[in-house]
N, C-alpha and C. Protein backbone atom coordinates (compact mmCIF):
# COMPACT_ATOMS: atom_id res chain seq x y z
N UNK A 1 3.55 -35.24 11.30
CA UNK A 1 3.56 -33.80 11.43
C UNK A 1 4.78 -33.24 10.70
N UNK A 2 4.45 -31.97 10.03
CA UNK A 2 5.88 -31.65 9.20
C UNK A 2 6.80 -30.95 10.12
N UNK A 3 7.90 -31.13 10.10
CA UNK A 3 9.57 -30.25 10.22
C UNK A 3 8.92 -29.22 10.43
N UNK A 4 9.60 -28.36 12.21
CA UNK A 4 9.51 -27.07 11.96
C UNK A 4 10.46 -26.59 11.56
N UNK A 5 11.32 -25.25 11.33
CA UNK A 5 12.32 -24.78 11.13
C UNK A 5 12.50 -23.57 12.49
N UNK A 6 13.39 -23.05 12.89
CA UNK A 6 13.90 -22.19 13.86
C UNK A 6 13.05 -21.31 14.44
N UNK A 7 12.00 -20.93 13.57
CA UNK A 7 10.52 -19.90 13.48
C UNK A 7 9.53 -20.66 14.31
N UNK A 8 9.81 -22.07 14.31
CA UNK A 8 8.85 -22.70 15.26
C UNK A 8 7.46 -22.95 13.85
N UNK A 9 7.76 -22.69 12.18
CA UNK A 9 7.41 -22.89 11.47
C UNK A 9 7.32 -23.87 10.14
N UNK A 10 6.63 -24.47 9.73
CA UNK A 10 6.78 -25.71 8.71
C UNK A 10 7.46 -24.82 7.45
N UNK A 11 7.82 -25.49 6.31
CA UNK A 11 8.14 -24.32 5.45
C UNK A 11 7.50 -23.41 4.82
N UNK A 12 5.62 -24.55 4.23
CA UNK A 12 4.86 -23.86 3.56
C UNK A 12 4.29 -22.46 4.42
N UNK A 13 4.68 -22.92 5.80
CA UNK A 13 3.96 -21.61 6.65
C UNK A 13 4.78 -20.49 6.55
N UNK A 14 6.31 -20.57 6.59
CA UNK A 14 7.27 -19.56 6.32
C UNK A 14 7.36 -19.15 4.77
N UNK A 15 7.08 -20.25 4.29
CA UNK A 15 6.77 -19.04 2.80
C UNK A 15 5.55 -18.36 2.20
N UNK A 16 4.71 -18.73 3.51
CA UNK A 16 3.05 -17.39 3.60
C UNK A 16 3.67 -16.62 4.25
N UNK A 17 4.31 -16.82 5.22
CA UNK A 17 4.45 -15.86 6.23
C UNK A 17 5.18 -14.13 5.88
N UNK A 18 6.44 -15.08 4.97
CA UNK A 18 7.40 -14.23 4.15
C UNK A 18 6.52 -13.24 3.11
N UNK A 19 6.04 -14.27 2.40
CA UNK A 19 4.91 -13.55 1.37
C UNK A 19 4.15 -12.50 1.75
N UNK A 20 3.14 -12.85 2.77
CA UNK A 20 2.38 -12.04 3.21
C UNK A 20 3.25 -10.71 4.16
N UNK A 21 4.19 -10.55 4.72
CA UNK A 21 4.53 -9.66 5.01
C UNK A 21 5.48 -8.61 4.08
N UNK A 22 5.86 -9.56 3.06
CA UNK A 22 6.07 -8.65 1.68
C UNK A 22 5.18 -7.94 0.89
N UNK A 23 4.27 -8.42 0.85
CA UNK A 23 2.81 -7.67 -0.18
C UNK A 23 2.29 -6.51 0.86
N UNK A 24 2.84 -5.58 0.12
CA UNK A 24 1.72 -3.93 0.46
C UNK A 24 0.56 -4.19 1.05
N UNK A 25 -0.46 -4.82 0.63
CA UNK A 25 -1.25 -4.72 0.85
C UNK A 25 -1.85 -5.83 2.14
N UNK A 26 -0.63 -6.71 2.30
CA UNK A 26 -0.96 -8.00 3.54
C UNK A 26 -2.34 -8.72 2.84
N UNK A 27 -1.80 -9.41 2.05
CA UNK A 27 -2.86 -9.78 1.15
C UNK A 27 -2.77 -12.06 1.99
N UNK A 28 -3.79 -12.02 2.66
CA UNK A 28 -3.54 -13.50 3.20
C UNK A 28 -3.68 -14.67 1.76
N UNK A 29 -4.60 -14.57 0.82
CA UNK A 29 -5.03 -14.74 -0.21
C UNK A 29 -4.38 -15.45 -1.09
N UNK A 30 -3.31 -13.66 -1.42
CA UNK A 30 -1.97 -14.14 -2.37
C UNK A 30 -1.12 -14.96 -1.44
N UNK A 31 -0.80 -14.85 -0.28
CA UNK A 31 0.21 -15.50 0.20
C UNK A 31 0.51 -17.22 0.48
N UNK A 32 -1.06 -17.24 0.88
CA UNK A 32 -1.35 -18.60 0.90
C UNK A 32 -1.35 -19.32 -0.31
N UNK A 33 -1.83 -18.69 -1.71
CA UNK A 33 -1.47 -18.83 -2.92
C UNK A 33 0.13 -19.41 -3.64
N UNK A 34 0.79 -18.85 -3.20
CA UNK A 34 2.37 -18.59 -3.35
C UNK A 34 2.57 -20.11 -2.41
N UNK A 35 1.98 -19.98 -1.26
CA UNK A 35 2.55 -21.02 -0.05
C UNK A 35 2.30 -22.46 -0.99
N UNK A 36 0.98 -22.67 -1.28
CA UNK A 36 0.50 -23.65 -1.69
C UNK A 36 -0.56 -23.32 -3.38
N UNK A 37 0.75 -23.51 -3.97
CA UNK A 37 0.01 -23.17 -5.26
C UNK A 37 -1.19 -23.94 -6.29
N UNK A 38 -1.13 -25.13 -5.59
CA UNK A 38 -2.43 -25.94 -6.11
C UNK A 38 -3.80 -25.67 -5.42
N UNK A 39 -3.88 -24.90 -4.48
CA UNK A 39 -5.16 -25.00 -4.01
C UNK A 39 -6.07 -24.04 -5.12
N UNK A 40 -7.24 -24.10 -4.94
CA UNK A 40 -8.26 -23.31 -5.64
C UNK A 40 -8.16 -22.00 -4.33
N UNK A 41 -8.95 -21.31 -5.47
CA UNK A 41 -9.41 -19.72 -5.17
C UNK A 41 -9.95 -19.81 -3.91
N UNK A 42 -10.98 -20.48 -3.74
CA UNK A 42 -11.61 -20.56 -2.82
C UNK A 42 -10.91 -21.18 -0.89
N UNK A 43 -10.51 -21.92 -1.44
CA UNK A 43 -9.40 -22.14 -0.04
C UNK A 43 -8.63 -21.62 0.39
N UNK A 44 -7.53 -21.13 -0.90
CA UNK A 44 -6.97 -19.73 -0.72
C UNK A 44 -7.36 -18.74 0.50
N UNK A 45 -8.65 -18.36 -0.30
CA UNK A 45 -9.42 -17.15 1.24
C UNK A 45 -9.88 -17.72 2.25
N UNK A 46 -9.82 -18.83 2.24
CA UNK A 46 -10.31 -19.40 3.96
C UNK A 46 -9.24 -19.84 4.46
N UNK A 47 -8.16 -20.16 4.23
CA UNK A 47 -7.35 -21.07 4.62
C UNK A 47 -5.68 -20.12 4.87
N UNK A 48 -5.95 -19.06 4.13
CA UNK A 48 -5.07 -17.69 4.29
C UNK A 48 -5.45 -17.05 5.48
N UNK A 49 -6.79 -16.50 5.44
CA UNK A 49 -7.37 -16.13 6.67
C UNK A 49 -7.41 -16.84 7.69
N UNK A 50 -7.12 -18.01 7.89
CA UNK A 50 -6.83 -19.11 9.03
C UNK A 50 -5.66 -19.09 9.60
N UNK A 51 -4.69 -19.29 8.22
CA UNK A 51 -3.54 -19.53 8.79
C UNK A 51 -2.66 -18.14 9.07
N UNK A 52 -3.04 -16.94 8.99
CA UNK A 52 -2.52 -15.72 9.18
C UNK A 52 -2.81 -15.31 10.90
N UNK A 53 -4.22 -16.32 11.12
CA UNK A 53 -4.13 -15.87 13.06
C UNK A 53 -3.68 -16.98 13.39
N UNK A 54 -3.12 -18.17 13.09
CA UNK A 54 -2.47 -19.02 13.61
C UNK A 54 -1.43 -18.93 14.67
N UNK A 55 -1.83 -19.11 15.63
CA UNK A 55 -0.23 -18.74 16.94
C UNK A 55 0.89 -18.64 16.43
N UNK A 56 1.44 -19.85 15.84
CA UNK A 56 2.88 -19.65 15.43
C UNK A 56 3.24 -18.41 14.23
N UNK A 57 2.24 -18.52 13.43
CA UNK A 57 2.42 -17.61 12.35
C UNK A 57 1.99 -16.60 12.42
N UNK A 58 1.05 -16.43 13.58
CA UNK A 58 0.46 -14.96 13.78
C UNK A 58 1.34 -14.06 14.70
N UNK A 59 2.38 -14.86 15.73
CA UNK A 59 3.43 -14.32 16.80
C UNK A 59 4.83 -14.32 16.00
N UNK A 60 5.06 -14.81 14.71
CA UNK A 60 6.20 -14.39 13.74
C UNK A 60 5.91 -13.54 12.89
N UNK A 61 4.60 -13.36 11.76
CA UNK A 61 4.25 -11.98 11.63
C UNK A 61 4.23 -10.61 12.48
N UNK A 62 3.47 -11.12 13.66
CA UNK A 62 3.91 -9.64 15.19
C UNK A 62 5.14 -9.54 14.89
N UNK A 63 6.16 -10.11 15.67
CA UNK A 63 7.76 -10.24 16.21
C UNK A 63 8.29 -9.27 14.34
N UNK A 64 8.05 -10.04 13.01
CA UNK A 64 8.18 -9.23 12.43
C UNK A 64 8.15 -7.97 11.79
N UNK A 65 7.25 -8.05 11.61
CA UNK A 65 6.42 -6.50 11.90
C UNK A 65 6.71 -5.29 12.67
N UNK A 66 6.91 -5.86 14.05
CA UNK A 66 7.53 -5.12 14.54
C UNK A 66 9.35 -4.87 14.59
N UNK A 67 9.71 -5.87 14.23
CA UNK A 67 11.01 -5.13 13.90
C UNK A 67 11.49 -4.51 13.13
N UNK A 68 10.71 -4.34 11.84
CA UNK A 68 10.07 -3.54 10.58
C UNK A 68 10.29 -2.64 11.18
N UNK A 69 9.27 -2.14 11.59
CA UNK A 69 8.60 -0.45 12.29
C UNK A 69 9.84 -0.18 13.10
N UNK A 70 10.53 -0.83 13.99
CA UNK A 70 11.83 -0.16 14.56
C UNK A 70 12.55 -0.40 13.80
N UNK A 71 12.80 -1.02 12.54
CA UNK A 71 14.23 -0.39 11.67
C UNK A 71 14.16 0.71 11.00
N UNK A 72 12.22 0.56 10.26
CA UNK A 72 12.30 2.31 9.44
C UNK A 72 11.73 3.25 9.86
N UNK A 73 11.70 3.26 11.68
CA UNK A 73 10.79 4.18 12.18
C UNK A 73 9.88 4.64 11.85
N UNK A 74 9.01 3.85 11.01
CA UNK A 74 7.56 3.70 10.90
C UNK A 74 6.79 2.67 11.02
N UNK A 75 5.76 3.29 11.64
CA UNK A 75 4.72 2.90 12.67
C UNK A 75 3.01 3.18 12.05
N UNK A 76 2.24 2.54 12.71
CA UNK A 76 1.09 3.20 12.33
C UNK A 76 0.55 4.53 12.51
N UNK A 77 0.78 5.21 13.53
CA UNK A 77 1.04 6.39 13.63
C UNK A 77 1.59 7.61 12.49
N UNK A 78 2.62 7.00 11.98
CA UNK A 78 3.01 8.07 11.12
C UNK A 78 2.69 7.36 9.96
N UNK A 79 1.81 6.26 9.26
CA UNK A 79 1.23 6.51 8.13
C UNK A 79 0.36 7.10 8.22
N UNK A 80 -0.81 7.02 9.34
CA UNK A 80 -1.93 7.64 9.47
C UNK A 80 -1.63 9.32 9.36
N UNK A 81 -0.74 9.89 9.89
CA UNK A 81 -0.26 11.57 9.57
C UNK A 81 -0.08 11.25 8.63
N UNK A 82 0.43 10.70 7.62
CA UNK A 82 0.91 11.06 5.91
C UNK A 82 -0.50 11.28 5.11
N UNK A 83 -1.18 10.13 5.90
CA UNK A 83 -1.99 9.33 4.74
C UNK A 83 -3.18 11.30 5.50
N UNK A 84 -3.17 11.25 6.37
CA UNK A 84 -3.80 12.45 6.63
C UNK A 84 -3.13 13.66 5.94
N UNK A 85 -2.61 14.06 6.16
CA UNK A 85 -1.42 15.06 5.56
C UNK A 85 -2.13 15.21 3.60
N UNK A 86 -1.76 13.69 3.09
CA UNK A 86 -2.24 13.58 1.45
C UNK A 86 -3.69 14.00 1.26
N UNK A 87 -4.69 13.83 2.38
CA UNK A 87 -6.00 14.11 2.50
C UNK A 87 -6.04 15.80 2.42
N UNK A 88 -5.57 16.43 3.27
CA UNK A 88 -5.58 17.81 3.68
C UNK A 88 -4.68 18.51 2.35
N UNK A 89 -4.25 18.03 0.81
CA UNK A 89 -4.04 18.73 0.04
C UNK A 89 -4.59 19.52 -0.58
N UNK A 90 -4.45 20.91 -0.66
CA UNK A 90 -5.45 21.45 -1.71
C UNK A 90 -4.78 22.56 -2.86
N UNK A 91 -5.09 22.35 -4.30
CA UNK A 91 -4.24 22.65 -5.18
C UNK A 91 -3.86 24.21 -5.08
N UNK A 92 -5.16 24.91 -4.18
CA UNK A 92 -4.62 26.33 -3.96
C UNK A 92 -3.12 26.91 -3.22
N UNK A 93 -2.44 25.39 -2.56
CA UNK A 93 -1.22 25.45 -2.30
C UNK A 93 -0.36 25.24 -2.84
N UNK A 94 -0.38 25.03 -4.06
CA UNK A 94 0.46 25.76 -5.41
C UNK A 94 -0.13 26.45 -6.26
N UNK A 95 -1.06 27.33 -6.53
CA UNK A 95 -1.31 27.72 -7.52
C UNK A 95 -1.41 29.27 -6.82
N UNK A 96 -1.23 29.96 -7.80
CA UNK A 96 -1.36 31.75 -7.53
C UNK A 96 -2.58 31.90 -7.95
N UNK A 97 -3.00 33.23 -7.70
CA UNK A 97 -4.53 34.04 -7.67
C UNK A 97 -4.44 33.94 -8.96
N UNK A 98 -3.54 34.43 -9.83
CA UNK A 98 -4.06 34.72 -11.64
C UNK A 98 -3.92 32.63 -12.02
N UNK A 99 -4.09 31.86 -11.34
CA UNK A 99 -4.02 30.53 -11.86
C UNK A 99 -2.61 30.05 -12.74
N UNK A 100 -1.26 30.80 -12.49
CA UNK A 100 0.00 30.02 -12.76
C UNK A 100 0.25 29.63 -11.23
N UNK A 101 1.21 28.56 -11.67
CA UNK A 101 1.77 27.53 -10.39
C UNK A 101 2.85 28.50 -10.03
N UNK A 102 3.03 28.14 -8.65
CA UNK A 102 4.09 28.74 -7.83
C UNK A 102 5.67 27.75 -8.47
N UNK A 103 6.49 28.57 -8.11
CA UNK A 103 7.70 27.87 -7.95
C UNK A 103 7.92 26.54 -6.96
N UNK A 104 8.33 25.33 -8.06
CA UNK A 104 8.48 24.24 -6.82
C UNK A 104 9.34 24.38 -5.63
N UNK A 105 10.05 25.59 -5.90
CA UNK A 105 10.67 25.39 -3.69
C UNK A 105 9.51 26.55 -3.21
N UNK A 106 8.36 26.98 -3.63
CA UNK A 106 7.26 27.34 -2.82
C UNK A 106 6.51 26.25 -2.27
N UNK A 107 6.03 25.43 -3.33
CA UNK A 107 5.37 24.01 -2.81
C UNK A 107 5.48 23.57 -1.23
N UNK A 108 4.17 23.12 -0.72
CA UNK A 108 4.50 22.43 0.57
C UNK A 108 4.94 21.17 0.43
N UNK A 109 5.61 20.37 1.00
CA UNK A 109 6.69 19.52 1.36
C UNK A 109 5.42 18.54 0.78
N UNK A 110 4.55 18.12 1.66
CA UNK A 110 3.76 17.24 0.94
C UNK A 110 3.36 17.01 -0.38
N UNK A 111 3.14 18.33 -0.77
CA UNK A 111 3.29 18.29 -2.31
C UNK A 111 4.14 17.68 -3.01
N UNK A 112 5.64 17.83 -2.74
CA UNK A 112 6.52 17.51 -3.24
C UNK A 112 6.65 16.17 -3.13
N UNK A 113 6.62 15.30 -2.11
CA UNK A 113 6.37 14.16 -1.72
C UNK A 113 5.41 12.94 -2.43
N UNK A 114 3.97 13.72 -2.68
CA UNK A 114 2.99 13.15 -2.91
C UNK A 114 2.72 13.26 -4.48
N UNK A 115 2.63 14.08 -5.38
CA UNK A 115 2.87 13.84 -6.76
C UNK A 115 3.24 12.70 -7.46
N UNK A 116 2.40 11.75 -8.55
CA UNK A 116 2.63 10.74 -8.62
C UNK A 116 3.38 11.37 -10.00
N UNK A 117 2.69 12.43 -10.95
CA UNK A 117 3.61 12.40 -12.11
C UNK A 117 2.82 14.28 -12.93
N UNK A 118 3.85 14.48 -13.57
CA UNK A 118 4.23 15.75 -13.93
C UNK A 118 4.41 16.11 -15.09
N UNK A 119 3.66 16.57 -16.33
CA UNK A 119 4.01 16.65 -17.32
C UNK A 119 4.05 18.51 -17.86
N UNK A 120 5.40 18.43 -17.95
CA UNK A 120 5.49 19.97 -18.28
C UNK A 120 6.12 20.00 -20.17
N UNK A 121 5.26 21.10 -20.72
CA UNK A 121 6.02 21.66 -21.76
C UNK A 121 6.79 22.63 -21.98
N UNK A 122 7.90 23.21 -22.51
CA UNK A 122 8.93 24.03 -22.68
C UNK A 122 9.01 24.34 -24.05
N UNK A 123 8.60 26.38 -23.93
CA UNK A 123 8.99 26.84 -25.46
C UNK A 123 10.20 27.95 -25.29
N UNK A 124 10.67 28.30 -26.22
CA UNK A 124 11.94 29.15 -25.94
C UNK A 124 11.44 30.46 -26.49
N UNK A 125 11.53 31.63 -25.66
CA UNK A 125 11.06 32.85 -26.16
C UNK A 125 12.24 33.60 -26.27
N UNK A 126 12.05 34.22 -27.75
CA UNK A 126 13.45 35.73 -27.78
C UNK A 126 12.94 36.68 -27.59
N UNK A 127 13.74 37.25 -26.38
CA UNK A 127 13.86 38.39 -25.88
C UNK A 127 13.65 39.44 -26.89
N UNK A 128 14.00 40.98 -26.50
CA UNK A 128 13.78 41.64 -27.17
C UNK A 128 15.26 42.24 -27.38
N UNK A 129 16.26 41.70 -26.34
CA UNK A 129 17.83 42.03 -26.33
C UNK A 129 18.29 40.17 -26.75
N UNK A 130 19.26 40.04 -27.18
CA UNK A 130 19.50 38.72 -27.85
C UNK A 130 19.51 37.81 -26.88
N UNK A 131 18.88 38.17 -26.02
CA UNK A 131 18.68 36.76 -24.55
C UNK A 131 17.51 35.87 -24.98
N UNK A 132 17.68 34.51 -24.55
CA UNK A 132 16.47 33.70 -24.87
C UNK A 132 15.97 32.81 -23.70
N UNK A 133 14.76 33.29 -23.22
CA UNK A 133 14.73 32.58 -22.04
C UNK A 133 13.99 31.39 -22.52
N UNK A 134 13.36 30.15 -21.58
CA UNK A 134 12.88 29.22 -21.85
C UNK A 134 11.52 29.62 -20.80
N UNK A 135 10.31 28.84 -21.36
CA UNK A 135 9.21 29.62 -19.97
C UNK A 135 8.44 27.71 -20.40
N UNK A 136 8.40 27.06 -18.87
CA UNK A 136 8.22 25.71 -18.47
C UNK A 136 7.17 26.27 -18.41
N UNK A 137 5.83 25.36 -18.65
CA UNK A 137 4.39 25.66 -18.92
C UNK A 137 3.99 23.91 -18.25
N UNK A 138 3.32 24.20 -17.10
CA UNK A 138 2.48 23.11 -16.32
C UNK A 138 1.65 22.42 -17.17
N UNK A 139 1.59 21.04 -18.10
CA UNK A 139 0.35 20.75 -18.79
C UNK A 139 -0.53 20.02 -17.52
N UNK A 140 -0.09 19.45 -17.32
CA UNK A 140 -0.45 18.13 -16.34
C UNK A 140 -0.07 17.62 -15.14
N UNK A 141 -0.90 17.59 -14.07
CA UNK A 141 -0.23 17.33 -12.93
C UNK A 141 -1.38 16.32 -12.07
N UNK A 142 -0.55 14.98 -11.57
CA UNK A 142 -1.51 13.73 -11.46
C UNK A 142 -1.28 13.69 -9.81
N UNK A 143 -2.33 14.29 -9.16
CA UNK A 143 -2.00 13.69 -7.22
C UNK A 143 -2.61 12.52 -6.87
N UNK A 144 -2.33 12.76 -5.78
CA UNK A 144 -3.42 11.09 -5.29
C UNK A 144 -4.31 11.39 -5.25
N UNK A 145 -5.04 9.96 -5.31
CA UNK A 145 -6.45 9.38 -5.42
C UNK A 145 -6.82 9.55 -3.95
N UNK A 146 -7.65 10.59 -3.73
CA UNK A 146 -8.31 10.98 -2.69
C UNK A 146 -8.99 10.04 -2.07
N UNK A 147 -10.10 9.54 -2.71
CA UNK A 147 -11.08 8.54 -2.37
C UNK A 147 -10.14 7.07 -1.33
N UNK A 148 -9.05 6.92 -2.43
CA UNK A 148 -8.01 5.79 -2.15
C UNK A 148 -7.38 6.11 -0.79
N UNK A 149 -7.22 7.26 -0.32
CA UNK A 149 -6.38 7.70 0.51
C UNK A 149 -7.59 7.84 2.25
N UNK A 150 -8.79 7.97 2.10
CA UNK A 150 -9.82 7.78 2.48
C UNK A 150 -10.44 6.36 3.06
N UNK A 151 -9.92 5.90 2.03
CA UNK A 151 -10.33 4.51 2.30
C UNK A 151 -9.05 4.01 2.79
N UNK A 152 -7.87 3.88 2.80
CA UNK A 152 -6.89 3.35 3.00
C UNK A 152 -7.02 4.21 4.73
N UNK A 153 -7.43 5.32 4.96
CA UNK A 153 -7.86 6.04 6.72
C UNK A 153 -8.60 5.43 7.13
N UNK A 154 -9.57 4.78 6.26
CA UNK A 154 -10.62 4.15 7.08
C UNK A 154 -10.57 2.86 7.82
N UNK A 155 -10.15 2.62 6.69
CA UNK A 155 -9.37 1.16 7.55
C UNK A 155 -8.44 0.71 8.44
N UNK A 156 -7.73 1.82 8.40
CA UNK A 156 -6.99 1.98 9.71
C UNK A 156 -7.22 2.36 11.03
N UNK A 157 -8.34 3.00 11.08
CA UNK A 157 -8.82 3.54 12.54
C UNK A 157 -10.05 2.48 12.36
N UNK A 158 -10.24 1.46 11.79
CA UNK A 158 -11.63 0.90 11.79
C UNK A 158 -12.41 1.46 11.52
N UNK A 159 -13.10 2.11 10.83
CA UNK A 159 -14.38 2.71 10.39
C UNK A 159 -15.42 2.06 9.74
N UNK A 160 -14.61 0.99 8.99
CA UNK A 160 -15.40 0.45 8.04
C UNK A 160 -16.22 0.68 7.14
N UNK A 161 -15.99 1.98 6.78
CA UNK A 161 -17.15 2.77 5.92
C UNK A 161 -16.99 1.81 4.45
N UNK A 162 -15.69 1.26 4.30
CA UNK A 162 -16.02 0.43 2.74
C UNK A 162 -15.09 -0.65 3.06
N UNK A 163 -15.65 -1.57 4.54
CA UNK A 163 -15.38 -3.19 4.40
C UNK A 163 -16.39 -4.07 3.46
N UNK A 164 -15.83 -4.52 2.66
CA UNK A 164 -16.40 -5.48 2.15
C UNK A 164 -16.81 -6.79 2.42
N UNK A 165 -18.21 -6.85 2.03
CA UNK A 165 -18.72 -8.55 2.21
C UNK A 165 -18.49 -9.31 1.39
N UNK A 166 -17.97 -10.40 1.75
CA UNK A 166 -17.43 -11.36 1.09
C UNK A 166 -18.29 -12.73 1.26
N UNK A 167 -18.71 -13.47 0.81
CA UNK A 167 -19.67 -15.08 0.91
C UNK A 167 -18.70 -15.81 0.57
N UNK A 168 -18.11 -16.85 1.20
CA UNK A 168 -17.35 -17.72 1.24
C UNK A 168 -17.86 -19.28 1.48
N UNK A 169 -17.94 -20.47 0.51
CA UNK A 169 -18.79 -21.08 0.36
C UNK A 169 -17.48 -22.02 0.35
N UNK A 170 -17.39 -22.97 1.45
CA UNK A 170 -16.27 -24.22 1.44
C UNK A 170 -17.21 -25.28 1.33
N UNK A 171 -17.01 -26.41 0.48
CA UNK A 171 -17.05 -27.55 0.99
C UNK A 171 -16.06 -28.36 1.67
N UNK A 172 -17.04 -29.59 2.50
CA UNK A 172 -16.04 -30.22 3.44
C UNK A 172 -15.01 -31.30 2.52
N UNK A 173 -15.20 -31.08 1.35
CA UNK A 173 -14.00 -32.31 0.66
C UNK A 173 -13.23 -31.46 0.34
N UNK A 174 -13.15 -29.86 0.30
CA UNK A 174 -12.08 -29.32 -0.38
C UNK A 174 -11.28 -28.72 1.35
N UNK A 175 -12.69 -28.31 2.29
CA UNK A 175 -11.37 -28.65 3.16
C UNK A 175 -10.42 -30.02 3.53
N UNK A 176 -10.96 -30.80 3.68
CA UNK A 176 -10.25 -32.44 3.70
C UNK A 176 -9.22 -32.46 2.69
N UNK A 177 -9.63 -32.35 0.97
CA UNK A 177 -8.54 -31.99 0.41
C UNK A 177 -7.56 -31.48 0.38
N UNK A 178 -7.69 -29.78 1.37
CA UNK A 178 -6.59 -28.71 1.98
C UNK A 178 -5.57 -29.61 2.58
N UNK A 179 -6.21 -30.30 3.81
CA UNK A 179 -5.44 -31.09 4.95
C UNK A 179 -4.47 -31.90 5.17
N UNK A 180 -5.56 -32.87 3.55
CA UNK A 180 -4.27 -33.62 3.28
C UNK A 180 -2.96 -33.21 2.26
N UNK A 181 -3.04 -32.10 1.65
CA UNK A 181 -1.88 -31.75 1.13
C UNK A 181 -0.40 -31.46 2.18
């Protein structure tokens, strides 16, 4: 049986464990990947997904996790308001009736927040007294991916409106193979 370490974990399990609670996305997949880099694709997803509810590794992911959420006071709770919040944008909350943009300290906070990228042009106009103002002209303005933001809700309250099926086809020599590594 291999060495645990202090985690009550072998190493390859602490470096899924690490992995997987580093990746955005809690990807078991990549992590188990990283853990054990010779396996195939296919074991990968069975054997990630195994070892991610594993007691030891599933009660050091918890324990972590949660000390996460109490260091940056976030919780599931307050992604679900953001990720709601990014949903409930609508561009009429910057834009005026004749269709120019408001001033960015009009913008709602979310706005400001949520903008992934901004492309403005600038021409210089002379006055009609020797003043020259500059007038910033909105070309482009990129928000979030709605759909993304939807789906990333859905999955959080369980909805499942876009879980995916997956067919996962092991043979018993590549698990045996897994085992004995």
């Amino acid at each position: 049986m291999a060495r645990r370490n202090h985690n009550g974990l072998t190493d390859k399990w602490q470096i899924f464990a690490d992995t997987y609670l580093a990746d955005p996305e809690l990807n078991a997949t990549k992590a188990y990947k990283v853990a054990y880099p010779n396996a195939s694709q296919r074991t990968c997803e069975v054997k990630g997904s195994e070892l991610v509810r594993k007691g030891e590794v599933a009660e050091y992911i918890q324990k972590a996790q949660k000390a996460r959420s109490e260091r940056t006071q976030i919780d599931a709770d307050y992604v679900l308001k953001r990720l709601a919040d990014i949903d409930s944008m609508e561009v009429g909350e910057i834009l005026r009736d004749d269709m120019t943009v408001k001033p960015l300290a009009e913008w709602p906070r979310v706005w400001r927040q949520s903008i992934s990228s901004i492309d403005i042009s600038e021409s210089v106009l002379k006055g009609t007294e020797s003043a020259e103002e500059t007038l910033a002209v909105l070309k482009k303005l990129k928000w979030p991916d709605k759909t993304k933001i939807l789906e990333l809700m859905g999955k959080h309250v369980n909805v499942q409106a876009f879980r995916e099926q997956k067919e996962v086809k092991v043979t018993l020599k590549s698990l045996i193979d897994e085992l004995i590594e």
